[in-house]
PDB file of N, CA and C in Angstrom:
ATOM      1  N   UNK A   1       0.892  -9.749 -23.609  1.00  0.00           N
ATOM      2  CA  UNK A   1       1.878  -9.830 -22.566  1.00  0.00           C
ATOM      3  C   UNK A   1       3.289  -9.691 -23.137  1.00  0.00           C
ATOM      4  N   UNK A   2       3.187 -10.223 -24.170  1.00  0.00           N
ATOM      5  CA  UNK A   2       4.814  -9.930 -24.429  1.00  0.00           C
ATOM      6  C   UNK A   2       5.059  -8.584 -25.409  1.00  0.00           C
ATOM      7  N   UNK A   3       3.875  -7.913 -25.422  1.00  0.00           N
ATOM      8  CA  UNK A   3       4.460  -6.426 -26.069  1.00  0.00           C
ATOM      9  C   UNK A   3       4.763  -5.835 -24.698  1.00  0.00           C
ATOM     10  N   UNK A   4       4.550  -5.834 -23.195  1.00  0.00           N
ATOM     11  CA  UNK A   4       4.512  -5.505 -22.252  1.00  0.00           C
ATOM     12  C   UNK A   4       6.126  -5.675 -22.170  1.00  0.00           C
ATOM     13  N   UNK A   5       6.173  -7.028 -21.998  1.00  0.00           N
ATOM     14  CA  UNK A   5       7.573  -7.601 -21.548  1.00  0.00           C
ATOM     15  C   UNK A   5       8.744  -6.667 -22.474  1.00  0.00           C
ATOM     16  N   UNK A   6       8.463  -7.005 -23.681  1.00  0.00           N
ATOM     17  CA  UNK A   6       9.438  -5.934 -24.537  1.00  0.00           C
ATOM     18  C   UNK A   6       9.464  -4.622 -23.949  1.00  0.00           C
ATOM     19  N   UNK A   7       8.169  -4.418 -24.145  1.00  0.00           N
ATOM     20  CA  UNK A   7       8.432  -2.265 -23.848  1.00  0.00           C
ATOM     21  C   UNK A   7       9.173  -2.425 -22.448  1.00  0.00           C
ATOM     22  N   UNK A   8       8.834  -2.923 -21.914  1.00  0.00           N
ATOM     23  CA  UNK A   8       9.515  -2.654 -20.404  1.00  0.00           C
ATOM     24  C   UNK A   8      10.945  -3.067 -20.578  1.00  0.00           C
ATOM     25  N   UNK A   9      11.436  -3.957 -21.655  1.00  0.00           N
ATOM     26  CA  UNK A   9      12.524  -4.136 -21.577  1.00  0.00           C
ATOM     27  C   UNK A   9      13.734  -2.875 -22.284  1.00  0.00           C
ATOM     28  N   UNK A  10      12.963  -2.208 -23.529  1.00  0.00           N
ATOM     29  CA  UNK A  10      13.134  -1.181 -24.013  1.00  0.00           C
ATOM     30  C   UNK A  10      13.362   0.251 -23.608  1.00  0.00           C
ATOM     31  N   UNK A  11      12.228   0.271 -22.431  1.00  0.00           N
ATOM     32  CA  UNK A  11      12.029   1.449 -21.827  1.00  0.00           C
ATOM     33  C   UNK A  11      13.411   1.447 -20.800  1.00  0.00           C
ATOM     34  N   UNK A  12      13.322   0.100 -19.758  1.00  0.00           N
ATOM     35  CA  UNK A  12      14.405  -0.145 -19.027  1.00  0.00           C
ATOM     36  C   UNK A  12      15.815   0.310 -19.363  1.00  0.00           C
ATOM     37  N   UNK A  13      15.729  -0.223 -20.532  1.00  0.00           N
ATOM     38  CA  UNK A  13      17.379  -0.792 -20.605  1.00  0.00           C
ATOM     39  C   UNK A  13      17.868   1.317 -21.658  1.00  0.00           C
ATOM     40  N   UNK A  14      17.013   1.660 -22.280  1.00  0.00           N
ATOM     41  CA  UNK A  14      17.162   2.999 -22.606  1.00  0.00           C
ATOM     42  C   UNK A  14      17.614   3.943 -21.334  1.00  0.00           C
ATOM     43  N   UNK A  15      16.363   3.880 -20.364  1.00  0.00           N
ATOM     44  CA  UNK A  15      16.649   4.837 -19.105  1.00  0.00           C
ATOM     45  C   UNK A  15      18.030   4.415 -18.910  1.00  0.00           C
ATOM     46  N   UNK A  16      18.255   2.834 -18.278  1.00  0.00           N
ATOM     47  CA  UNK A  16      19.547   2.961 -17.781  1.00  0.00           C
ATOM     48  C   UNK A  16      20.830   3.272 -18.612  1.00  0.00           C
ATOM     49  N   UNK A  17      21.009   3.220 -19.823  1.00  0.00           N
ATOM     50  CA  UNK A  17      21.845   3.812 -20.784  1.00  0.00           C
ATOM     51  C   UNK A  17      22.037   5.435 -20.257  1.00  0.00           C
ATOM     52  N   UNK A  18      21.207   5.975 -20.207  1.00  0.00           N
ATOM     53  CA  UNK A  18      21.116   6.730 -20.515  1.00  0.00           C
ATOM     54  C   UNK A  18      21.568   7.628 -19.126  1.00  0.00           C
ATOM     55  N   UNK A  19      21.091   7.340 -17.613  1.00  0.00           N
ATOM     56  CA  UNK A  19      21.877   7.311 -16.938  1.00  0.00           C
ATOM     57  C   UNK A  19      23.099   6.936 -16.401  1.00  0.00           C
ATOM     58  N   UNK A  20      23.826   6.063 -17.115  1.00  0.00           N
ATOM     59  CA  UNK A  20      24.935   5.634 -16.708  1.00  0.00           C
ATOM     60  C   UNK A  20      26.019   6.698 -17.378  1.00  0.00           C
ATOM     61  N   UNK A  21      25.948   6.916 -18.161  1.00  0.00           N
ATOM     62  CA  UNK A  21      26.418   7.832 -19.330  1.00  0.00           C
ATOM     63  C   UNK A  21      26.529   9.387 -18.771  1.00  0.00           C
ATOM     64  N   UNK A  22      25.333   9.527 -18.085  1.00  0.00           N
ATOM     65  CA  UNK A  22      24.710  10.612 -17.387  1.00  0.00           C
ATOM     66  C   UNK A  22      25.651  11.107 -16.145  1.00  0.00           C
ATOM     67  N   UNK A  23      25.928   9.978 -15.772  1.00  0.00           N
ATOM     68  CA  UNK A  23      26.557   9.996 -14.284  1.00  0.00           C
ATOM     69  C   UNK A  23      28.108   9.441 -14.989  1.00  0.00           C
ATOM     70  N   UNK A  24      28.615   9.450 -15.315  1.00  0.00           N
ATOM     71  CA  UNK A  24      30.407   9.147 -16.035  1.00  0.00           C
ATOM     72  C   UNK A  24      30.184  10.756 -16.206  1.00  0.00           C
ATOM     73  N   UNK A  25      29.249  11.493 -17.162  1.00  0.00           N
ATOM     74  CA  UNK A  25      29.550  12.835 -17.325  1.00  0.00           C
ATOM     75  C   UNK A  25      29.947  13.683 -16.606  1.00  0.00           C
ATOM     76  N   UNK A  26      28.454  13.365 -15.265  1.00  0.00           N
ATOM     77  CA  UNK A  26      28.632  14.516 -13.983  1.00  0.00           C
ATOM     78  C   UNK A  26      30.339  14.273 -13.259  1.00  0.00           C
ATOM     79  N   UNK A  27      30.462  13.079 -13.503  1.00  0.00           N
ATOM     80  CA  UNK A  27      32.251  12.688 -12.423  1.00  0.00           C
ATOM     81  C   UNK A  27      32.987  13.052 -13.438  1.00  0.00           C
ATOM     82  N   UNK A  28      32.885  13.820 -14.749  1.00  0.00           N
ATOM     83  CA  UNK A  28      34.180  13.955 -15.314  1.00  0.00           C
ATOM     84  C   UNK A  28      35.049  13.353 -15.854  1.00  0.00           C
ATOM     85  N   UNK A  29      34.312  11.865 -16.663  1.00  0.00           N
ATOM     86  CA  UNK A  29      34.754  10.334 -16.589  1.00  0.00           C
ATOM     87  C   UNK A  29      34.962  10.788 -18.307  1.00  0.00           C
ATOM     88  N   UNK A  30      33.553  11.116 -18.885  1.00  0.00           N
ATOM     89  CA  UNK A  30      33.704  11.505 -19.900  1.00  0.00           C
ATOM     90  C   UNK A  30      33.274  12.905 -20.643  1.00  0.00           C
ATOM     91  N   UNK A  31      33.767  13.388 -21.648  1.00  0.00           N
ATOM     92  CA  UNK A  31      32.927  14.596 -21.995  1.00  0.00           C
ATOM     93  C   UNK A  31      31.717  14.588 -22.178  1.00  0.00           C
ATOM     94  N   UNK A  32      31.154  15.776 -22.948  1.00  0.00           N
ATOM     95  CA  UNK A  32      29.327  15.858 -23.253  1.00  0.00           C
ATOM     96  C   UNK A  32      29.374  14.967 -24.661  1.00  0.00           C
ATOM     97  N   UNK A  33      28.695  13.824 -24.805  1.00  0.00           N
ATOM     98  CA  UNK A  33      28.590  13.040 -25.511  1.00  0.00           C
ATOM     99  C   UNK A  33      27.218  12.956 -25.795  1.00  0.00           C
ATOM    100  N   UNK A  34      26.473  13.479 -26.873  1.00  0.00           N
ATOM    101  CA  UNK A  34      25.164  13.314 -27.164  1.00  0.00           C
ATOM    102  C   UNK A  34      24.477  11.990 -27.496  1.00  0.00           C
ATOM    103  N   UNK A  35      25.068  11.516 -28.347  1.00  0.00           N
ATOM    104  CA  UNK A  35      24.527   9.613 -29.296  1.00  0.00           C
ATOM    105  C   UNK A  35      24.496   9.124 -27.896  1.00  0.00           C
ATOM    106  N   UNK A  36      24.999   8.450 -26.562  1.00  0.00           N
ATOM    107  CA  UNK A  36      24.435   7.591 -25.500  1.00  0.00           C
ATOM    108  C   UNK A  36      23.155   8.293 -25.177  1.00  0.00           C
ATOM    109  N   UNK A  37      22.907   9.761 -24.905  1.00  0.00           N
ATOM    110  CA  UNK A  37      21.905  10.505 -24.493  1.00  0.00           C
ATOM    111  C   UNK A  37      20.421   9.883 -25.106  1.00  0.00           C
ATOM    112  N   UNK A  38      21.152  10.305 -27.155  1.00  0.00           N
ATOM    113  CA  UNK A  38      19.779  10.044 -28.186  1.00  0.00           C
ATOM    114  C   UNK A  38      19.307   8.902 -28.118  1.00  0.00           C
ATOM    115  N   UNK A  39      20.790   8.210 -28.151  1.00  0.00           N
ATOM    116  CA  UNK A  39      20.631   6.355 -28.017  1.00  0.00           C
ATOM    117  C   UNK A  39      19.462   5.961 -26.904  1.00  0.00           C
ATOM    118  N   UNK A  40      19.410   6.313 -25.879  1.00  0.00           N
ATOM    119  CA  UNK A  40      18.641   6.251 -24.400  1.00  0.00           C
ATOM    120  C   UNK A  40      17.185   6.501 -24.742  1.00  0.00           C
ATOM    121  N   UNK A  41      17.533   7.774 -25.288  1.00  0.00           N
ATOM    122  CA  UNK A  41      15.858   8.325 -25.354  1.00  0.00           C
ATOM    123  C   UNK A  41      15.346   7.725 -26.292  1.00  0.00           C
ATOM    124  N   UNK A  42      16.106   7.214 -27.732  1.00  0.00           N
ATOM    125  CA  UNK A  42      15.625   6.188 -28.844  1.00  0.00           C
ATOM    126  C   UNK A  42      14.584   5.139 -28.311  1.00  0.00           C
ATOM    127  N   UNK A  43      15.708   4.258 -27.564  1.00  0.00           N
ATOM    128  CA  UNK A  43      15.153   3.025 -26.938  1.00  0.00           C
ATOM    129  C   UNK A  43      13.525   3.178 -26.024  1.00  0.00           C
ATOM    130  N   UNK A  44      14.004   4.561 -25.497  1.00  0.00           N
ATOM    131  CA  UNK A  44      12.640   4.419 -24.382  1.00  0.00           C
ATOM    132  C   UNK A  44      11.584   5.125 -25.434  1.00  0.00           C
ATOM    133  N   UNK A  45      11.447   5.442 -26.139  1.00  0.00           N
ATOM    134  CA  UNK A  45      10.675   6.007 -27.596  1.00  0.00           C
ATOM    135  C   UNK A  45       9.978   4.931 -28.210  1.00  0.00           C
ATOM    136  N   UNK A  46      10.886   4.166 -28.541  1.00  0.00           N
ATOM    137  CA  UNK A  46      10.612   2.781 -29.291  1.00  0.00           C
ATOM    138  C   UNK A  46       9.426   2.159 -28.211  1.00  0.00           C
ATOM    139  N   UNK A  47      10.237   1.915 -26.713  1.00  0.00           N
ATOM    140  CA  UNK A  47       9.579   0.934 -25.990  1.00  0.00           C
ATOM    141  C   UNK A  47       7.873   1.480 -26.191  1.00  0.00           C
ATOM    142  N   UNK A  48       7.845   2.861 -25.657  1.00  0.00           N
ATOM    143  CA  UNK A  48       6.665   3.579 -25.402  1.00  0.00           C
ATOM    144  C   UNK A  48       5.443   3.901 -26.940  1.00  0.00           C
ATOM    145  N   UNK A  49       6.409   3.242 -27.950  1.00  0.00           N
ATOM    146  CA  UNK A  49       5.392   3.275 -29.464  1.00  0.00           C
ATOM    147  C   UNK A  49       4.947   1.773 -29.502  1.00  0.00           C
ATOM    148  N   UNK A  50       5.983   0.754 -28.758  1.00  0.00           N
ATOM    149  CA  UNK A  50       5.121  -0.650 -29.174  1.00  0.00           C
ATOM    150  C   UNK A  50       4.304  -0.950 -28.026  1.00  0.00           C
ATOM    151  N   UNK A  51       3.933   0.004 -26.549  1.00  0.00           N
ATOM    152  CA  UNK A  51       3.577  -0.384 -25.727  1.00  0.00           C
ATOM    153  C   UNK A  51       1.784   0.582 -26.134  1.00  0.00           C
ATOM    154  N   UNK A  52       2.314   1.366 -27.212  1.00  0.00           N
ATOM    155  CA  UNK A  52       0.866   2.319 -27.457  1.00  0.00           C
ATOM    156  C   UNK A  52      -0.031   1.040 -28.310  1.00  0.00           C
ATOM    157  N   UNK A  53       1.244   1.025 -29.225  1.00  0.00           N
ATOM    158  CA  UNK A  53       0.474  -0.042 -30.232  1.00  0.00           C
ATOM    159  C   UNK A  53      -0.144  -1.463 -29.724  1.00  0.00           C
ATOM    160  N   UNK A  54       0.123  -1.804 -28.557  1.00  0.00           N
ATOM    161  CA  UNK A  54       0.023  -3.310 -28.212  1.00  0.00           C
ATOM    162  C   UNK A  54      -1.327  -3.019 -27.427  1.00  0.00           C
ATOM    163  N   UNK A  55      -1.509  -1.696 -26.526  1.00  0.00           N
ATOM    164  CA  UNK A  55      -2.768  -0.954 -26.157  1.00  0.00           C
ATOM    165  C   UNK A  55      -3.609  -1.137 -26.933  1.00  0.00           C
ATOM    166  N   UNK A  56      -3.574  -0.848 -28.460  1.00  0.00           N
ATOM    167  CA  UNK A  56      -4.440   0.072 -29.042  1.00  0.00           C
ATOM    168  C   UNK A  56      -4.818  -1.709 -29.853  1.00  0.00           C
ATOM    169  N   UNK A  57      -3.797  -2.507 -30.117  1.00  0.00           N
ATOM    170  CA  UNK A  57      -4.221  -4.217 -30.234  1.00  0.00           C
ATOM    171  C   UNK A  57      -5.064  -4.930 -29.341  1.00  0.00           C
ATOM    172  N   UNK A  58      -5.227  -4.470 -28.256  1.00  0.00           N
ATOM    173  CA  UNK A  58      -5.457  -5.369 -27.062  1.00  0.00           C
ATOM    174  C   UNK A  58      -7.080  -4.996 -26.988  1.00  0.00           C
ATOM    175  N   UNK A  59      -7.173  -3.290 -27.058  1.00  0.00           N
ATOM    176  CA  UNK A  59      -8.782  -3.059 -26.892  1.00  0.00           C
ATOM    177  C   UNK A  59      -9.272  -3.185 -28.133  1.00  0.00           C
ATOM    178  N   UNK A  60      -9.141  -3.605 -29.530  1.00  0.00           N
ATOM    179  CA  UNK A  60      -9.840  -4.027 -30.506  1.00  0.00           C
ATOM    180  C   UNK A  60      -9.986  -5.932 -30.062  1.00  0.00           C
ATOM    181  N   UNK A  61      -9.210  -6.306 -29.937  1.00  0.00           N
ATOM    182  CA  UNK A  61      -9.168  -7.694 -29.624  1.00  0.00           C
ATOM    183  C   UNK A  61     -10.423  -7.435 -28.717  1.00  0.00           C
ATOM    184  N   UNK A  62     -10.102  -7.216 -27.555  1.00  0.00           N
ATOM    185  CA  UNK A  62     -11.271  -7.109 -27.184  1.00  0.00           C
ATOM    186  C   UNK A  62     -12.586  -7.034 -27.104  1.00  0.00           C
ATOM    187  N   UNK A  63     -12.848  -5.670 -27.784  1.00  0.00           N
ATOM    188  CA  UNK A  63     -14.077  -5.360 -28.438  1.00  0.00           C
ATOM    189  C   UNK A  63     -14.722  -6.145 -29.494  1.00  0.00           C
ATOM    190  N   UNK A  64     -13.868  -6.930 -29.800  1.00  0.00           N
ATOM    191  CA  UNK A  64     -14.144  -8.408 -31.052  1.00  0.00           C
ATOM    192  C   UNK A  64     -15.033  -8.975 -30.268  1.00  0.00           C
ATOM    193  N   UNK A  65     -14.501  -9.864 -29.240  1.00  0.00           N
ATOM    194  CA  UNK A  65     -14.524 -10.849 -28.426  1.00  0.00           C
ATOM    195  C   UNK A  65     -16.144 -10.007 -27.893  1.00  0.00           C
ATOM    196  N   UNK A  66     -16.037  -9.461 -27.118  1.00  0.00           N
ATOM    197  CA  UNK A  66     -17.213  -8.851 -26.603  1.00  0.00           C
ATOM    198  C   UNK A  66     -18.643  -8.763 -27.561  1.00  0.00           C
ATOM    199  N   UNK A  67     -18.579  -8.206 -28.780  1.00  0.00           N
ATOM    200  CA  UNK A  67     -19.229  -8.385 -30.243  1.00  0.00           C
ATOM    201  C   UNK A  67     -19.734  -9.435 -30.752  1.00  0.00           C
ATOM    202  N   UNK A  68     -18.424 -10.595 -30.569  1.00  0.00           N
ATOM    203  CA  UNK A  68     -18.441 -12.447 -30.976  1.00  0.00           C
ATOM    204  C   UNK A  68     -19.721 -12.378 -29.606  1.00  0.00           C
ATOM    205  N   UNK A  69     -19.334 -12.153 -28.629  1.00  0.00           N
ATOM    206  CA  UNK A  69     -20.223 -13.007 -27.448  1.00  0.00           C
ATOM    207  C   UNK A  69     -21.568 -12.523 -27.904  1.00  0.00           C
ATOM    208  N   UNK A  70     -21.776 -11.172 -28.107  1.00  0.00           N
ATOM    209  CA  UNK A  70     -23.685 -10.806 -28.367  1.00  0.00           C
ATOM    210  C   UNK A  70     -24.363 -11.412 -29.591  1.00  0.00           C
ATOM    211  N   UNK A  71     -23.463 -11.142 -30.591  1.00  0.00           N
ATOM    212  CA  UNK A  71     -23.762 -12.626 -31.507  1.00  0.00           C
ATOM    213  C   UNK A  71     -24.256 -13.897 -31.194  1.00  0.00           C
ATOM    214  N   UNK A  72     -23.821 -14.539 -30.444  1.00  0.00           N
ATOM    215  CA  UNK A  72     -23.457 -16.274 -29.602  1.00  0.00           C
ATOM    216  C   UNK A  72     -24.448 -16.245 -28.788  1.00  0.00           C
ATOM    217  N   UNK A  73     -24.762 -14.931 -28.037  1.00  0.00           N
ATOM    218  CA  UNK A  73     -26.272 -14.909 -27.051  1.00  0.00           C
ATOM    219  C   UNK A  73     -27.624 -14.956 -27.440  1.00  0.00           C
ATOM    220  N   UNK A  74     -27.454 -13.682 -29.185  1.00  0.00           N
ATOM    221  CA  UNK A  74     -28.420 -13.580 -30.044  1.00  0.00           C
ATOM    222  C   UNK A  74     -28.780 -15.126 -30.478  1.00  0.00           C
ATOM    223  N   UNK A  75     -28.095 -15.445 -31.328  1.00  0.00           N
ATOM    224  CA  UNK A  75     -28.399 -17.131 -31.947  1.00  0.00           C
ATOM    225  C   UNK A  75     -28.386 -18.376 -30.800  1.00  0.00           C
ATOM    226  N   UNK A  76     -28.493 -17.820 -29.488  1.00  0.00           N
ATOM    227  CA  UNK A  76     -28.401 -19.296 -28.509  1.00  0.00           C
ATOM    228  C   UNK A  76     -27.585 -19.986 -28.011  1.00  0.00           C
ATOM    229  N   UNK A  77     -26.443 -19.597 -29.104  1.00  0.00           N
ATOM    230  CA  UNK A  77     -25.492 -20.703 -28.461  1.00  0.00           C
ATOM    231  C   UNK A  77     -24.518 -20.189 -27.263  1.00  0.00           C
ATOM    232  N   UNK A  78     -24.630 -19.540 -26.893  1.00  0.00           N
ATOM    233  CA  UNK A  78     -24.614 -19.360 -25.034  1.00  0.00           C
ATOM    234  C   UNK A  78     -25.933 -19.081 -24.065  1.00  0.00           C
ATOM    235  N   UNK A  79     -25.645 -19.055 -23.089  1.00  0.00           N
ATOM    236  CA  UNK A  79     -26.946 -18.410 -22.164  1.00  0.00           C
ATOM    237  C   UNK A  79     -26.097 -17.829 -21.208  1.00  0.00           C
ATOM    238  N   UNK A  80     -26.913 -16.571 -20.752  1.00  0.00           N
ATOM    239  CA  UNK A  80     -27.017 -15.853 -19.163  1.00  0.00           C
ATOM    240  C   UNK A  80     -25.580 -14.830 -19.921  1.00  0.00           C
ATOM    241  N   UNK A  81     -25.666 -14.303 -19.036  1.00  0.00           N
ATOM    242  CA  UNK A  81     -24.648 -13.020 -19.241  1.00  0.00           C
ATOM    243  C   UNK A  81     -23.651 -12.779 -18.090  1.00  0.00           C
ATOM    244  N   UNK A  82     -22.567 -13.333 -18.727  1.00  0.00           N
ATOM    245  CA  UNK A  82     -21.572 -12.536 -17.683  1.00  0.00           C
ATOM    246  C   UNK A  82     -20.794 -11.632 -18.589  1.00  0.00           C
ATOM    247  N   UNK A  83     -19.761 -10.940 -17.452  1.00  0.00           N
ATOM    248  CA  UNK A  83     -19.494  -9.378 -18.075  1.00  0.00           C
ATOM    249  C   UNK A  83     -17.913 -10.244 -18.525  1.00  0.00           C
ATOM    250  N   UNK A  84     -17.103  -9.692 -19.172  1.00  0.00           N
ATOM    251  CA  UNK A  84     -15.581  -9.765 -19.211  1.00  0.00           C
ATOM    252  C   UNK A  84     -14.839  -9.095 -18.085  1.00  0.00           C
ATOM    253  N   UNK A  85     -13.631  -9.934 -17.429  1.00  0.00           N
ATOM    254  CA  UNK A  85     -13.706  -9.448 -16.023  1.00  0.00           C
ATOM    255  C   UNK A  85     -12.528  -7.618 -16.650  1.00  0.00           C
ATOM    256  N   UNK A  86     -12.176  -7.058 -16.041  1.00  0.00           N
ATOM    257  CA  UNK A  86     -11.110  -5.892 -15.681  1.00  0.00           C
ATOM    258  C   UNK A  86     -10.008  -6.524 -16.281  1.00  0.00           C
ATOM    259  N   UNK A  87      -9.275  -6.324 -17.531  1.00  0.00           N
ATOM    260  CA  UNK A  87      -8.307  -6.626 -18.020  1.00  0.00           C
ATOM    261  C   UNK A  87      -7.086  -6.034 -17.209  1.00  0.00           C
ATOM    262  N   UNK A  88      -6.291  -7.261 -16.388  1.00  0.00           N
ATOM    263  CA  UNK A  88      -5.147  -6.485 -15.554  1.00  0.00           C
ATOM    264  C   UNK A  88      -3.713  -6.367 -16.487  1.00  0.00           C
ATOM    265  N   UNK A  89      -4.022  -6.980 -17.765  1.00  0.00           N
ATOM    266  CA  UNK A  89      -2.940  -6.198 -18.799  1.00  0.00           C
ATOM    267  C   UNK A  89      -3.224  -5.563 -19.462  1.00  0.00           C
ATOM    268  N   UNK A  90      -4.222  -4.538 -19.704  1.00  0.00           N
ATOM    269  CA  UNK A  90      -4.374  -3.163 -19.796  1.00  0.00           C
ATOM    270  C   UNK A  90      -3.777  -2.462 -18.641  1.00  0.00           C
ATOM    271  N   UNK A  91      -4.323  -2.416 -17.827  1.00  0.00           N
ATOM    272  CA  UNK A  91      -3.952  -1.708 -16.722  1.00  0.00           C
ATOM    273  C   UNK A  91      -2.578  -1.703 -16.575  1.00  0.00           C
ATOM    274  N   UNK A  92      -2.029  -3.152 -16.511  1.00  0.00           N
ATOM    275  CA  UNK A  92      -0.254  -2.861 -16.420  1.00  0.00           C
ATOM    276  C   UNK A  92       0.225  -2.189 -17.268  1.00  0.00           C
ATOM    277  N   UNK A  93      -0.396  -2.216 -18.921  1.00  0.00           N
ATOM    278  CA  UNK A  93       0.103  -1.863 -19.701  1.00  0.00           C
ATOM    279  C   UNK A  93       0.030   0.077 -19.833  1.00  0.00           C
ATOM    280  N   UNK A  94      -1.081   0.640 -19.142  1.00  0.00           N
ATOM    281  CA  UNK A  94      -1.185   1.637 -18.812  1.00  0.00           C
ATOM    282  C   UNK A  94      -0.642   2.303 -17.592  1.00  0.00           C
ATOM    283  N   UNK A  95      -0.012   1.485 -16.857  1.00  0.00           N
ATOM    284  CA  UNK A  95       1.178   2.474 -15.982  1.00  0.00           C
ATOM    285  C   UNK A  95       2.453   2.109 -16.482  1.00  0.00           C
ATOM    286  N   UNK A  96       2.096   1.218 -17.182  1.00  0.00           N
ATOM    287  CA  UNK A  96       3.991   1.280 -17.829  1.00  0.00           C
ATOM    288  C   UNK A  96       3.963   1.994 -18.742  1.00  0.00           C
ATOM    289  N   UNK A  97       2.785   2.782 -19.239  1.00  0.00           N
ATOM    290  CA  UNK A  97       2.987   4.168 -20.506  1.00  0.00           C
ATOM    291  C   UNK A  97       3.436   4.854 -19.554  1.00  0.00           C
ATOM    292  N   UNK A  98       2.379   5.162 -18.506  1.00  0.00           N
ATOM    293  CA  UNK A  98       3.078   6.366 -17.863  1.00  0.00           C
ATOM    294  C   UNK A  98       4.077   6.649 -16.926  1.00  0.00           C
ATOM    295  N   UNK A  99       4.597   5.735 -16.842  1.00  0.00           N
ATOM    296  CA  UNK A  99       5.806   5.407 -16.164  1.00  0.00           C
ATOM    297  C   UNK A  99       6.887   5.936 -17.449  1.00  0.00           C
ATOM    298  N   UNK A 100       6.970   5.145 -18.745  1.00  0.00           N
ATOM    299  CA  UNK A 100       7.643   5.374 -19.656  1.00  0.00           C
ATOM    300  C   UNK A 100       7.457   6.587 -20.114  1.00  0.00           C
ATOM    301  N   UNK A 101       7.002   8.007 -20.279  1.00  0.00           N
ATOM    302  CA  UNK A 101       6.189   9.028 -20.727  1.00  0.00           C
ATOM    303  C   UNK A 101       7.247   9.619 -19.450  1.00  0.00           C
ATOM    304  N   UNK A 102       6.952   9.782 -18.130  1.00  0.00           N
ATOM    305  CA  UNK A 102       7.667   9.544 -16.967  1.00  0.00           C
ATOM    306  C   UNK A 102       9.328  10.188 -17.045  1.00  0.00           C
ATOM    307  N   UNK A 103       9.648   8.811 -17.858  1.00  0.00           N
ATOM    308  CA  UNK A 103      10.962   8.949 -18.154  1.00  0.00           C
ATOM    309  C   UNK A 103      11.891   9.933 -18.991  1.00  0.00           C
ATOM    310  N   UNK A 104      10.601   9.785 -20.481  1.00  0.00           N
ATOM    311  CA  UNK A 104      10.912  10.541 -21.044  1.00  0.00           C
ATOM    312  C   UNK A 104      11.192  11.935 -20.679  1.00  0.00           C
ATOM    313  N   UNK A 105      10.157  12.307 -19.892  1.00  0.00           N
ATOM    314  CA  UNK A 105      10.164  13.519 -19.760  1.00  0.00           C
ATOM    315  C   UNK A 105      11.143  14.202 -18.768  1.00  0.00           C
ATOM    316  N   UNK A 106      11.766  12.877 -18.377  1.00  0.00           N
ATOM    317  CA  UNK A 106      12.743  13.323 -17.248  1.00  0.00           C
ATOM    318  C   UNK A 106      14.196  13.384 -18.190  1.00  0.00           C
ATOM    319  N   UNK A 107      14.322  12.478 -19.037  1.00  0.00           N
ATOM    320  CA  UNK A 107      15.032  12.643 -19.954  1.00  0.00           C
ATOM    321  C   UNK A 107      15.275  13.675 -20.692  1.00  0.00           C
ATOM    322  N   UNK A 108      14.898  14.496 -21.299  1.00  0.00           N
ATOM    323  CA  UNK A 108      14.745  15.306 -22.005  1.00  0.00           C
ATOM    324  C   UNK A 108      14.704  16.856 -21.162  1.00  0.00           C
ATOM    325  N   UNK A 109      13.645  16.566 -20.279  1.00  0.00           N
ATOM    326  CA  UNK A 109      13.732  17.882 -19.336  1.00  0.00           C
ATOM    327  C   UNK A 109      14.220  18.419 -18.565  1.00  0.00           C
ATOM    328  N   UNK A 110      15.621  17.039 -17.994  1.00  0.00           N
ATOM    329  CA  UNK A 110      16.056  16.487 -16.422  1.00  0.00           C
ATOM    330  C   UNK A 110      14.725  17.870 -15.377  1.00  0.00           C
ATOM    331  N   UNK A 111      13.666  16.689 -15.239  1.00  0.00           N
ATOM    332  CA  UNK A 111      13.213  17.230 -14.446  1.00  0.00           C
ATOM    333  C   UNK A 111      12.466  15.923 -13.610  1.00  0.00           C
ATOM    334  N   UNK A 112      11.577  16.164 -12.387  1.00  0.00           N
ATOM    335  CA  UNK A 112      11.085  15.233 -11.993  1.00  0.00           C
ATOM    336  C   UNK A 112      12.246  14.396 -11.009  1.00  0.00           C
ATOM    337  N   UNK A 113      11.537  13.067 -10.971  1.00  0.00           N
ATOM    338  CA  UNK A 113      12.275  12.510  -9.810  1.00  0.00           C
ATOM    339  C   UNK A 113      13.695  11.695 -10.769  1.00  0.00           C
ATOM    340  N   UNK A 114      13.697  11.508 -11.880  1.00  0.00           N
ATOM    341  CA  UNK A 114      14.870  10.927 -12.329  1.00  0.00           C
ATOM    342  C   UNK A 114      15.554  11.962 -13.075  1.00  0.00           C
ATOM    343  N   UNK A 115      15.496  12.832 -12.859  1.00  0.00           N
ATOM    344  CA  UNK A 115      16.547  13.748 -13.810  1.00  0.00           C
ATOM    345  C   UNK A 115      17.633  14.554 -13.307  1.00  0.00           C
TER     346      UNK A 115
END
């Protein structure tokens, strides 16, 4: 949960850099200034590498745990089988990739709905 909380805070706070900067340009506030641009896309880069990595933590953890349990069933010391329910921080954590992915690409491409 809290690689979640970060990336989203990363991803966030990049996009909005990055539009604010964006929009001073279009009004003529300031010139074409690249570093707020890179700076922006940095941040949402970053967010979207610790939100892969915290993914790619979460389903080994997992798959432990799942492994530990057939063990624990084999030798007895549990009974009956239940499943592990639908991890809903995977799932969050998988639309906030593509949400962040999203961005990027709006970033970089100005295309899509934020660019």
């Amino acid at each position: 949960m809290s690689v979640i909380r970060t990336s989203l805070s990363l991803i966030s706070f990049g996009f909005t850099i990055y539009q604010v900067f964006e929009k001073l340009r279009e009004a003529g506030t300031i010139a074409h200034a690249a570093a707020p641009r890179n700076f922006g896309v940095a941040l949402v880069l970053l967010g979207i590498a610790m939100l892969v990595t915290g993914i790619v933590y979460h389903v080994q953890f997992m798959v432990g745990l799942r492994q530990e349990r057939k063990v624990m069933t084999e030798y007895g010391l549990i009974h009956g089988e239940s499943h592990f329910p639908v991890s809903l921080t995977l799932i969050t954590a998988i639309v906030l990739l593509i949400i962040g992915v999203a961005a990027v690409i709006s970033m970089l491409f100005q295309v899509g709905p934020f660019g």
